[in-house]
Protein backbone atom coordinates (compact mmCIF):
# COMPACT_ATOMS: atom_id res chain seq x y z
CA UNK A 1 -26.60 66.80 -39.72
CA UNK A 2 -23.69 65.09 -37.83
CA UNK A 3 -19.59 65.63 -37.58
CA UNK A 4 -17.20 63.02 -36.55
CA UNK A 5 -15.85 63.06 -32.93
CA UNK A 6 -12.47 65.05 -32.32
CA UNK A 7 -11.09 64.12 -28.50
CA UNK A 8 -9.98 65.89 -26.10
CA UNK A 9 -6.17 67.68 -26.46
CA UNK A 10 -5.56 69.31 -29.61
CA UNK A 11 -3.00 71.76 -28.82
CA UNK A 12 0.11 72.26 -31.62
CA UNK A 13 2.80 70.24 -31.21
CA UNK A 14 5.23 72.70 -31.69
CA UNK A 15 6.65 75.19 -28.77
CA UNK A 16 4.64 76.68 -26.38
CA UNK A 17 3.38 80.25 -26.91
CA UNK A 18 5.83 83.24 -26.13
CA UNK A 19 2.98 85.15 -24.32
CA UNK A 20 3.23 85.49 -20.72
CA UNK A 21 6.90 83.37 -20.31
CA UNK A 22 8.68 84.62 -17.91
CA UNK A 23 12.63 84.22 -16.86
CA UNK A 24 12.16 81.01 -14.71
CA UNK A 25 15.28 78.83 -14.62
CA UNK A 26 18.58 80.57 -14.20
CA UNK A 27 20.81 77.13 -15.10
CA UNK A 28 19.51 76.36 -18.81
CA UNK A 29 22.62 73.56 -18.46
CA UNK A 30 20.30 71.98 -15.49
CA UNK A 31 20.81 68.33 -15.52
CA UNK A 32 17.02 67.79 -16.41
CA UNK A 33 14.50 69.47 -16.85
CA UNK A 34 11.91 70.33 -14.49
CA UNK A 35 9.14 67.28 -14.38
CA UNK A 36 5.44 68.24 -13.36
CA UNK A 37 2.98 64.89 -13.10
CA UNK A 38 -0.65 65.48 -12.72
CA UNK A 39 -3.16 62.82 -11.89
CA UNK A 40 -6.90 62.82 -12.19
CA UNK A 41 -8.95 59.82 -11.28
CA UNK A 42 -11.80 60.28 -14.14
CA UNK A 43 -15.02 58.05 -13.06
CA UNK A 44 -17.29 60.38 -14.57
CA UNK A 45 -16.57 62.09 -17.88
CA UNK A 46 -13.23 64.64 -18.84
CA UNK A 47 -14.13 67.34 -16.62
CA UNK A 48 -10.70 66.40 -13.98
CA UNK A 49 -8.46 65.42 -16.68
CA UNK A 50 -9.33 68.32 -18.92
CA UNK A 51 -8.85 70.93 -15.89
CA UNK A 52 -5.65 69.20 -15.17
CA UNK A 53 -4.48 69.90 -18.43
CA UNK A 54 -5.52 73.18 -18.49
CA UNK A 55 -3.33 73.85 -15.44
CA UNK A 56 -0.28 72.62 -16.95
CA UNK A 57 -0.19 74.57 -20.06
CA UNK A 58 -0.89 77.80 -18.12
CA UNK A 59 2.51 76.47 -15.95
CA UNK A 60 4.13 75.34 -19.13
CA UNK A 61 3.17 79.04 -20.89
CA UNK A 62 4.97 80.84 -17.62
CA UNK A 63 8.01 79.51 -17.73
CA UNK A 64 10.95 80.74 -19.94
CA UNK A 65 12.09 77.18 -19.84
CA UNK A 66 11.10 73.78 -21.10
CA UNK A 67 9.29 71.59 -18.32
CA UNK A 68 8.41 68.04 -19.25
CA UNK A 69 4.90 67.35 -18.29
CA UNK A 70 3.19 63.64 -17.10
CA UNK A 71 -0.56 63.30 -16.76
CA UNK A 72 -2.02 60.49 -15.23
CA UNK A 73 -5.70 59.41 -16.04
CA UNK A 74 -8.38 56.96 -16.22
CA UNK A 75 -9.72 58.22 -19.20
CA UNK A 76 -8.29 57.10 -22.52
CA UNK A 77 -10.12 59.74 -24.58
CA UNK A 78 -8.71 62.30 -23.57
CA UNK A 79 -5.36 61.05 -24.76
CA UNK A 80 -6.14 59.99 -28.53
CA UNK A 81 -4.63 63.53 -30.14
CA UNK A 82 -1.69 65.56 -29.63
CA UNK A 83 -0.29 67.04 -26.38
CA UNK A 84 1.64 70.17 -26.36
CA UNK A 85 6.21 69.78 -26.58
CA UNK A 86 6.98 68.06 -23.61
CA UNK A 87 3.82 66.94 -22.57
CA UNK A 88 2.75 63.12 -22.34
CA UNK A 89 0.18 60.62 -20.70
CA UNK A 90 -0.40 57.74 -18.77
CA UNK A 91 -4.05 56.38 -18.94
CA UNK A 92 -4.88 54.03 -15.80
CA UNK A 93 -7.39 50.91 -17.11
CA UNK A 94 -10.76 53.03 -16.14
CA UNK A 95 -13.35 53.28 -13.98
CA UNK A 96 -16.74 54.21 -13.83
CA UNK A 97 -18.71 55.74 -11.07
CA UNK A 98 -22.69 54.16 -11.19
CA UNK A 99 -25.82 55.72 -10.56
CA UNK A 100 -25.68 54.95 -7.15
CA UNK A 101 -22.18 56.45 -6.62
CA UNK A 102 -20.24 53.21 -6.34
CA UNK A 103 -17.49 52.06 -8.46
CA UNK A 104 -16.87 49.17 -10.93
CA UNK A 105 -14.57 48.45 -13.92
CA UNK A 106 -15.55 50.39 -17.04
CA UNK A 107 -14.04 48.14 -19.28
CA UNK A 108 -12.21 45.14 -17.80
CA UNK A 109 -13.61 42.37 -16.09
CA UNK A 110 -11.81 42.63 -13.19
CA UNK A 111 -13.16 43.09 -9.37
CA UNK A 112 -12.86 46.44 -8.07
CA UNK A 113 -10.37 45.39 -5.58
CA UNK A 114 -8.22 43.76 -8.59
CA UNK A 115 -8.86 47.37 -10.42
CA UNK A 116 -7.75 49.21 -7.48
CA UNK A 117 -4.78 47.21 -6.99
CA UNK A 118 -3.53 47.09 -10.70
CA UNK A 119 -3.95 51.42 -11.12
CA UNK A 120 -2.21 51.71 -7.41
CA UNK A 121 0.44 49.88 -8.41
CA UNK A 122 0.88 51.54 -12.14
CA UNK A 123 0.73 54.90 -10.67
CA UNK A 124 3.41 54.48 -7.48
CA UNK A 125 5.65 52.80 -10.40
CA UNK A 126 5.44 55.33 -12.66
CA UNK A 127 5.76 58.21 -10.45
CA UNK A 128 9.09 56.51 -8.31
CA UNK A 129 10.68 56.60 -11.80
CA UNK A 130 9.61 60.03 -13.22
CA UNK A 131 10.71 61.77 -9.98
CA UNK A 132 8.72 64.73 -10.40
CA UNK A 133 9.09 67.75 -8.58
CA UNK A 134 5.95 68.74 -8.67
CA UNK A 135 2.51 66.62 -8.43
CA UNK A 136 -0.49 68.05 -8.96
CA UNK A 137 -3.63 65.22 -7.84
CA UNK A 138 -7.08 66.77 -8.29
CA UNK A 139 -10.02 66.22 -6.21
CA UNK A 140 -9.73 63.22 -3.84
CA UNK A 141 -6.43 63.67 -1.65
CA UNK A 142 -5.60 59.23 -1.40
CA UNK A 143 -6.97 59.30 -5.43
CA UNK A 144 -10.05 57.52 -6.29
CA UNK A 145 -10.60 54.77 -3.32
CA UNK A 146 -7.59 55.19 -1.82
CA UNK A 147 -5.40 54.06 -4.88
CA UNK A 148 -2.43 56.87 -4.52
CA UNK A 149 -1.80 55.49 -0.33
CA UNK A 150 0.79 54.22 -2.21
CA UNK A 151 2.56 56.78 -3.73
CA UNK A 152 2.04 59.24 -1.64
CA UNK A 153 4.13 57.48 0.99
CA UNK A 154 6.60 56.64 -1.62
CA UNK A 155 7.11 59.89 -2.13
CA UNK A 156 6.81 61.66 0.70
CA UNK A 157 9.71 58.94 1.73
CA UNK A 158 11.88 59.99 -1.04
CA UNK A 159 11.55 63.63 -0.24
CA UNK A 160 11.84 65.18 -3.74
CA UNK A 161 8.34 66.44 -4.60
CA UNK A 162 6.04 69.36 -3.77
CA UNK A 163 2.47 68.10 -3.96
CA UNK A 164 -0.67 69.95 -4.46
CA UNK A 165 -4.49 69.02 -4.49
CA UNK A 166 -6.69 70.75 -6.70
CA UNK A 167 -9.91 71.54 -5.50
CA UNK A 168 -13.22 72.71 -7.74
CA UNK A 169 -15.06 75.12 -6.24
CA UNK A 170 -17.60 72.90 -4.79
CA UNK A 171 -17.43 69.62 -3.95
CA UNK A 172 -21.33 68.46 -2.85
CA UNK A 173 -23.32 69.42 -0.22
CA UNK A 174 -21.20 71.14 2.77
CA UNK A 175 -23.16 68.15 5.02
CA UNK A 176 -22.03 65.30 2.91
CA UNK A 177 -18.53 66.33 1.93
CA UNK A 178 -17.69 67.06 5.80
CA UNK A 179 -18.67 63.77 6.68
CA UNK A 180 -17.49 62.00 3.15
CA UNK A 181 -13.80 63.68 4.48
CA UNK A 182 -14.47 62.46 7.87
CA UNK A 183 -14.68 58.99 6.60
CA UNK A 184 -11.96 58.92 4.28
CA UNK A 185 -9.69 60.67 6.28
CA UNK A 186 -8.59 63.37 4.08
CA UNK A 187 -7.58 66.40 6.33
CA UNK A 188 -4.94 63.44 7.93
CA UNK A 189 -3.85 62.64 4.14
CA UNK A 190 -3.40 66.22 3.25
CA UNK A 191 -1.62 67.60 6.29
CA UNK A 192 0.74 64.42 6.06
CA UNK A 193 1.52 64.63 2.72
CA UNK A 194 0.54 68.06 0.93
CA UNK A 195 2.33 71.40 0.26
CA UNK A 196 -0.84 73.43 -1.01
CA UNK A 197 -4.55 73.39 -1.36
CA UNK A 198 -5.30 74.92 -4.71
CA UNK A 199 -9.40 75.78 -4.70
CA UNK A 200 -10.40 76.54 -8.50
CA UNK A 201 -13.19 78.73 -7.59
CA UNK A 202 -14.24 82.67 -5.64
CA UNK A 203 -14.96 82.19 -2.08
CA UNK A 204 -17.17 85.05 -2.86
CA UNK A 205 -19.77 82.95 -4.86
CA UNK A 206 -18.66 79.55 -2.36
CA UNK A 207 -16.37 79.65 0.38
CA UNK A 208 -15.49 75.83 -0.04
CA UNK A 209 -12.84 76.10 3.11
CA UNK A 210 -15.34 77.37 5.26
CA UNK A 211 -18.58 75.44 4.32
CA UNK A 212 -16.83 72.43 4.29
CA UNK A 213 -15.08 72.71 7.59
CA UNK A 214 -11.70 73.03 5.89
CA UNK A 215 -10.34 75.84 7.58
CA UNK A 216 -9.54 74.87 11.20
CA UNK A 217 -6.93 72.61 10.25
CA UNK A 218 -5.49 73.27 6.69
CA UNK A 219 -5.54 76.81 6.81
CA UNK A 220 -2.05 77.34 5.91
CA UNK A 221 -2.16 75.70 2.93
CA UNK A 222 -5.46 76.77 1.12
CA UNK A 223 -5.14 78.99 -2.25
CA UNK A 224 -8.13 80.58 -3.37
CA UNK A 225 -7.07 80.49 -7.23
CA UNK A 226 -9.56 81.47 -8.43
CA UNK A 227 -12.12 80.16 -11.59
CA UNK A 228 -10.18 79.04 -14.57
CA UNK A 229 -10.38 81.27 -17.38
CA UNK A 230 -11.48 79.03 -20.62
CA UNK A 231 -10.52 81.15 -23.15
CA UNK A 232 -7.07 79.90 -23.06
CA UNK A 233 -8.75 76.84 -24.54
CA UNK A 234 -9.62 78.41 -27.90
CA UNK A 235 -6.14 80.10 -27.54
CA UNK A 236 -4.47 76.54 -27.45
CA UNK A 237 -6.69 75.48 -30.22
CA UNK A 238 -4.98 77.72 -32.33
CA UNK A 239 -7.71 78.79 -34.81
CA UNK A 240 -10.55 81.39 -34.57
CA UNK A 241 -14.76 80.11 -34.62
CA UNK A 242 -15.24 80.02 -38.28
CA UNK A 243 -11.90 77.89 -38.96
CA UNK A 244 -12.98 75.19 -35.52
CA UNK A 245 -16.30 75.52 -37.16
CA UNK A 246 -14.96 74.56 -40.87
CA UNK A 247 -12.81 71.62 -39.42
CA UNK A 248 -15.45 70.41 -36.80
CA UNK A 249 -18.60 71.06 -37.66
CA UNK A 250 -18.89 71.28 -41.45
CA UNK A 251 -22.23 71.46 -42.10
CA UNK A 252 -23.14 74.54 -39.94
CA UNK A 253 -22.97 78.03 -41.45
CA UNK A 254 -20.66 79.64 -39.23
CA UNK A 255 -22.06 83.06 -39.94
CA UNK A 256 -25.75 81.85 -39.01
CA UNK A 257 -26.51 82.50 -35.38
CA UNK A 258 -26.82 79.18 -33.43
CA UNK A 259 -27.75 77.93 -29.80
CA UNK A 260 -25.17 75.11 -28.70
CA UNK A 261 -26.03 72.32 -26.36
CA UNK A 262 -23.08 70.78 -23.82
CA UNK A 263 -23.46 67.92 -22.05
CA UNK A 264 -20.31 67.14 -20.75
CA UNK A 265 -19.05 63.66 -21.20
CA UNK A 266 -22.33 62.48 -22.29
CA UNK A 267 -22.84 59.58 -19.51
CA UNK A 268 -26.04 61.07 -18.00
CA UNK A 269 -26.92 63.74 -20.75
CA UNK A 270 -28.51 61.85 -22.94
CA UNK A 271 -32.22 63.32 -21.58
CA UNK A 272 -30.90 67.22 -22.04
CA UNK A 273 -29.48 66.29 -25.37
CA UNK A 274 -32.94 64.98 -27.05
CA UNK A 275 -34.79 67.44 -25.35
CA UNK A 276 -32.46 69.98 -27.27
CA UNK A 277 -33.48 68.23 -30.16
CA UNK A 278 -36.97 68.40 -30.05
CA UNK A 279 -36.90 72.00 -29.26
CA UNK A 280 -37.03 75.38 -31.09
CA UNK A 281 -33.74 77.18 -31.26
CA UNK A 282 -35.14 80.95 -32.03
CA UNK A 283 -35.93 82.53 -35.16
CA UNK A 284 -32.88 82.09 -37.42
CA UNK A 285 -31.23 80.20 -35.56
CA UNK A 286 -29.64 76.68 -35.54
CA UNK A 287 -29.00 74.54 -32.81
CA UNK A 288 -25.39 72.45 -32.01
CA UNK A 289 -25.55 69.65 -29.48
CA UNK A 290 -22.25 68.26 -28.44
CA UNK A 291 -23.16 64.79 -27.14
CA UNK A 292 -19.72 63.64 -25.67
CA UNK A 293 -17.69 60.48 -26.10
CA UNK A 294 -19.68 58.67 -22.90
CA UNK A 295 -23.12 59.13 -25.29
CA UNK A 296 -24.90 55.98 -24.94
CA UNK A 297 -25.18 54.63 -28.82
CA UNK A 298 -28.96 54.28 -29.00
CA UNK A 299 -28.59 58.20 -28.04
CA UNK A 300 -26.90 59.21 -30.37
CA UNK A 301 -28.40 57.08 -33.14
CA UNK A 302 -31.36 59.28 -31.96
CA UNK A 303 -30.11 62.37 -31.87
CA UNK A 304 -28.54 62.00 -35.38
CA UNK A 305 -31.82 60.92 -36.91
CA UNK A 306 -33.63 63.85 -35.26
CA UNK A 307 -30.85 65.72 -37.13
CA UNK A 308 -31.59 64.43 -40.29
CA UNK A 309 -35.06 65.05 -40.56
CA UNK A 310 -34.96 68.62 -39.28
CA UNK A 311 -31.99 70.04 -40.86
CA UNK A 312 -31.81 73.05 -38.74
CA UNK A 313 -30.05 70.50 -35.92
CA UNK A 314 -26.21 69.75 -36.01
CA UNK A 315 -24.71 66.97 -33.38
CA UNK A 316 -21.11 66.68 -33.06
CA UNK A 317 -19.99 63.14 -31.15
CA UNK A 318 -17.36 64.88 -29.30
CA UNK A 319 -14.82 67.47 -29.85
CA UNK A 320 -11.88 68.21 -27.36
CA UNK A 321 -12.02 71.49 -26.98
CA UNK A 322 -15.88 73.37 -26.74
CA UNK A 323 -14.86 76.26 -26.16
CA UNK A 324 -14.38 77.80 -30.18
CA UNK A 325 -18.29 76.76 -30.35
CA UNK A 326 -19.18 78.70 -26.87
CA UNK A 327 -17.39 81.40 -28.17
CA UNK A 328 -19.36 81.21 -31.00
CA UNK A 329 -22.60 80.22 -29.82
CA UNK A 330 -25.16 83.29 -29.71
CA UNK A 331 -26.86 81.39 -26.23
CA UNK A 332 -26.18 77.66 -24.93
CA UNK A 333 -27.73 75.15 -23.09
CA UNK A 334 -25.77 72.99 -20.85
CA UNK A 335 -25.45 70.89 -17.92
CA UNK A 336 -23.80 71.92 -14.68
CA UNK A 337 -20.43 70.87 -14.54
CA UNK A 338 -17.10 73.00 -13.22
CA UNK A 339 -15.61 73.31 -17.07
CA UNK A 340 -18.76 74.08 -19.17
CA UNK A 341 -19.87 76.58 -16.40
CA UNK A 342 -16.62 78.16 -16.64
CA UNK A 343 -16.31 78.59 -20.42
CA UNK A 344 -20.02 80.25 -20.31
CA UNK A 345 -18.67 82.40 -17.78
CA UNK A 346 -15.34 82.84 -19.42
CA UNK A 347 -17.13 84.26 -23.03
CA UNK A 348 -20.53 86.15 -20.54
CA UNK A 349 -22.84 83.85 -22.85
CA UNK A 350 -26.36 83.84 -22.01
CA UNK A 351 -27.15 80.58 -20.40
CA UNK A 352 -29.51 78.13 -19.18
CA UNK A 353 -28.38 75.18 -17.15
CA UNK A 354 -29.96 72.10 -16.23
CA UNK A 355 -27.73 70.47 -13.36
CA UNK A 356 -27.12 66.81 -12.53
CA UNK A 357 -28.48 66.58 -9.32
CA UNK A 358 -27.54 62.64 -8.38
CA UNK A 359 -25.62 61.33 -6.95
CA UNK A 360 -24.10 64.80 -6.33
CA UNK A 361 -25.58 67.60 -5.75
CA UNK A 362 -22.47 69.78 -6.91
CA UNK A 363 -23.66 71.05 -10.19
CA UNK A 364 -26.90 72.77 -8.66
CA UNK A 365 -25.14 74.31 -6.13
CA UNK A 366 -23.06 75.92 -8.53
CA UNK A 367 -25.97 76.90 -10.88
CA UNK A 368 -27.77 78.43 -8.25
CA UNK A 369 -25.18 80.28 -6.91
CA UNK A 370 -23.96 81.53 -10.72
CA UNK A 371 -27.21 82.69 -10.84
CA UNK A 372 -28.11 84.33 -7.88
CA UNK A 373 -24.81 86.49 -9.05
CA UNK A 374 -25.83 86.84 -12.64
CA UNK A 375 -22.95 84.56 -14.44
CA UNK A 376 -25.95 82.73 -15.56
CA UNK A 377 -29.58 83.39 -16.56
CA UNK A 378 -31.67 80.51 -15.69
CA UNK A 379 -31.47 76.96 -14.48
CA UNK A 380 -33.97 74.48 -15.11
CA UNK A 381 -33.98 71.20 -12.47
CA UNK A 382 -34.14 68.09 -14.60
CA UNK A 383 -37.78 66.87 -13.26
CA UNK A 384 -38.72 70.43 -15.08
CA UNK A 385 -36.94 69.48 -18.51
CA UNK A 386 -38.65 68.78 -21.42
CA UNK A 387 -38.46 70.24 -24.86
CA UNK A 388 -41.22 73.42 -24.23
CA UNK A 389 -39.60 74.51 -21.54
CA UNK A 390 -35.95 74.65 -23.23
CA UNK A 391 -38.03 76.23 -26.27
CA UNK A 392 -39.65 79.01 -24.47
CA UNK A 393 -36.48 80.14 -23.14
CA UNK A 394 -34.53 80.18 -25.76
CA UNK A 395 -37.57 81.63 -28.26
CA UNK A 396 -37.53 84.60 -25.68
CA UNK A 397 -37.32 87.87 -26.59
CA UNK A 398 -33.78 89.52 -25.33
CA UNK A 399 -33.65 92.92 -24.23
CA UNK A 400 -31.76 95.23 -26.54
CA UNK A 401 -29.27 96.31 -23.47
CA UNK A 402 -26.71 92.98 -22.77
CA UNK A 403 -26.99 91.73 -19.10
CA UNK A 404 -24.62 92.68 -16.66
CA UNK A 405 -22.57 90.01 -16.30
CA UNK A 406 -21.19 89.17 -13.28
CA UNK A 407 -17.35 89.67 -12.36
CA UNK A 408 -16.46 86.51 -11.53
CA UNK A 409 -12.93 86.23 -10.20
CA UNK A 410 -11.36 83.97 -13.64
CA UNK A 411 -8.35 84.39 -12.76
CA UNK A 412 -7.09 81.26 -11.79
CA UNK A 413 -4.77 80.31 -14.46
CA UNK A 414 -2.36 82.81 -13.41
CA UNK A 415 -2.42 82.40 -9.77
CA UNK A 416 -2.00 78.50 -10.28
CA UNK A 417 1.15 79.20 -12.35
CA UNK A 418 3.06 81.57 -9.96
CA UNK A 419 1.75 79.47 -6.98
CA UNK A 420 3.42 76.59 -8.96
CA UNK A 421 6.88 78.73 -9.43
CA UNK A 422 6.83 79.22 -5.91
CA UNK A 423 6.96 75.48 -5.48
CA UNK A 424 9.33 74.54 -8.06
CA UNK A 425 11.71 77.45 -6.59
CA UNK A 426 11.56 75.84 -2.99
CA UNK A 427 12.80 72.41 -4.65
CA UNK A 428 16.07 74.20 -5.73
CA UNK A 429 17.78 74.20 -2.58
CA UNK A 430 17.63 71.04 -1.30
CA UNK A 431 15.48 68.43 -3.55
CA UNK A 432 16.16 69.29 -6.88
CA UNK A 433 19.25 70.18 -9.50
CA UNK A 434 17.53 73.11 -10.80
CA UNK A 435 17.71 76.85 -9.55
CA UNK A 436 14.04 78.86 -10.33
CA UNK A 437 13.96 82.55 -10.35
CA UNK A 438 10.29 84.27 -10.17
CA UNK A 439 8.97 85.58 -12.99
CA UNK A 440 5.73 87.72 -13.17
CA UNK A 441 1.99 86.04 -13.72
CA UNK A 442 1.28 84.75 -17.58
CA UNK A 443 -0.71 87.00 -19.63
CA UNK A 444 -4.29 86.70 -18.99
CA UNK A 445 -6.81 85.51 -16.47
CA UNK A 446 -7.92 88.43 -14.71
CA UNK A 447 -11.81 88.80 -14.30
């Protein structure tokens, strides 16, 4: 059984939610409003663009006034639906990261110098006009080989905007990052040109700052924010699990218990995603497998035939926002990545995940260390994958008494938005027409 693909951002066009605003701009005659920009460099599936957004609505939702809200991507998909009031995008002609880690043009036939060249440029023009006062770039301080050296001088120049860099929690192996930063030249880039260090993740379960020789000289700017609660997801959604169910994925029961597979953009899952196939789900149970917008076509012509002939099997192309169906899901089976570890964490759903483990080693890092706390209960390394093994664990009997589940620190979406205040508030004086007045932390987050 198969559903047609719903992309990424389907929040309601209509005003933000009332819950958690706070009394933020004390001039609503301001001569504009206040402009965030956020800019992910998307190689490898939605995971940067879709924390990105996350972050913005949580900024938007703590704010008693309206902000106007750019984000910058490579990754056209997650643009094709509605953004939230205010909110619009810029998609970059993409890129793809290969096997190997190198990159190349996903779609154009241009060089990868050309590429470069033509997203540098589109992003330092479009950022010299918006003006925004606050710029939020996630993961790779200069932006994906270097292309924001541009802008970031442009701005820093022009003097108007805070900047931040948005970490994950890990990045890959403390080893290689050190020396990938070494390289690159990021600790230069970041205390030239950077307000904050915002670290999505618990230092408890991975002190990124200190395994990755961050510390020494950036300590004055790192945040611990915390993991980003993923609930707010199904809250921007707007509709509870049977309705997403309904609309999404019509031909499951949504009252009939069901194990969901994630693969994340669907690049490199084709492998977990067949192997979910093949397997057994658990007595009564169906099984979900969300095979992502990257799924390679052969893939998914496979995977839907597999669900036609077994009937107990539902795949889903893509859909924007998983996490109604991890809500709903009674276990799940996923791959490694920041966002789909977060929304298992987010809704304490028993778990198995099989990490990517080339060409970083990022996601089992973070399974291992979700388990060794308990935010997880089992990985499986993808030499060990095959269909029996994904069957025995999820055909095992569960102990009447729920795990513990671990108390992970989620409560990132707050901290991100006050953190964010604070730097729209230091504008006011001197770089910007606006006057900000704290408010307290939006509703939610929390562990």
């Amino acid at each position: 059984m198969t559903a047609t693909a719903i992309l990424p951002f389907e929040s309601a066009t209509g005003p933000m939610p009332d819950a958690g605003r706070s009394e933020a701009l004390v001039s609503p005659s301001s001569p504009r409003r206040p402009r965030i920009a956020l800019y992910s460099h998307d190689t490898m599936g939605l995971g940067h663009v879709r924390r990105n957004a996350l972050v913005a609505e949580a900024i938007a939702r703590s704010v008693d006034w309206e902000i106007d809200v750019l984000l910058i991507s490579g990754a056209r998909e997650a643009h094709a639906t509605r953004l939230p009031r205010g909110f619009d995008s810029l998609t970059l002609p993409a890129l793809r990261k290969h096997a190997d880690g190198s990159y190349g043009a996903r779609s154009l036939r241009l060089p990868l110098p050309a590429l470069i060249a033509l997203r540098s440029e589109t992003v330092r023009a479009a950022l010299v006009a918006y003006e925004p006062d606050l710029l939020v770039v996630d993961n790779v301080p200069r932006g994906a080989v270097g292309e924001l050296s541009a802008t970031l001088e442009a701005l820093s120049r022009r003097g108007r905007t805070r900047l931040v860099l948005g970490l994950r929690d890990i990045g890959d192996d403390a080893a290689v990052t050190r020396l990938e930063w070494e390289r690159s030249d990021h600790a230069r880039a970041i205390a030239r040109y950077y307000d904050q260090v915002w670290i999505y993740g618990d230092p408890s379960v991975y002190d990124r700052a200190r395994l990755d020789g961050l510390s020494p000289a950036l300590d004055g700017k790192i945040r611990f924010a915390g993991y980003l609660d993923q609930r707010a997801r199904a809250e921007n959604a707007g509709a509870d699990f049977a309705a997403f169910a309904r609309e999404h994925v019509p031909t499951l029961d949504p009252h009939r218990p069901f194990a969901l597979c994630l693969v994340g953009g669907g690049q490199d899952g084709a492998r977990l995603a067949e192997a979910f196939a093949d397997a057994e789900f658990g007595a009564g149970r169906h099984g979900v497998v969300v095979a992502g917008p990257f799924c390679p076509a052969g893939a998914l012509a496979r995977l839907r035939a597999r669900a036609s002939a077994r009937g107990d099997l539902h795949v889903v192309d893509a859909v924007g926002e998983p996490a109604p169906l991890v809500a709903g899901a009674e276990c799940v089976v996923s791959m490694g990545g920041y966002n789909s570890m977060c929304e298992i964490a987010s809704y304490g759903k028993r778990a198995l995940v099989v990490p990517r483990t080339h060409p970083r080693v990022e996601q089992r890092l973070r399974a291992e260390r979700f388990r060794a706390i308990g935010a997880i209960d089992a990985v499986l390394l993808p030499d060990e994958l095959d269909a029996a093994a994904l069957s025995r664990w999820m055909c095992a009997p569960i102990d009447g008494v729920p795990t513990e589940r671990a108390k992970l620190d989620l409560g990132g979406l707050a901290r991100v938005a006050e953190l964010a205040r604070e730097l729209l508030a230091s504008t006011a004086p001197s770089r910007s027409p606006f006057a900000f007045a704290p408010g307290p932390a939006p509703v939610g987050g929390g562990h």
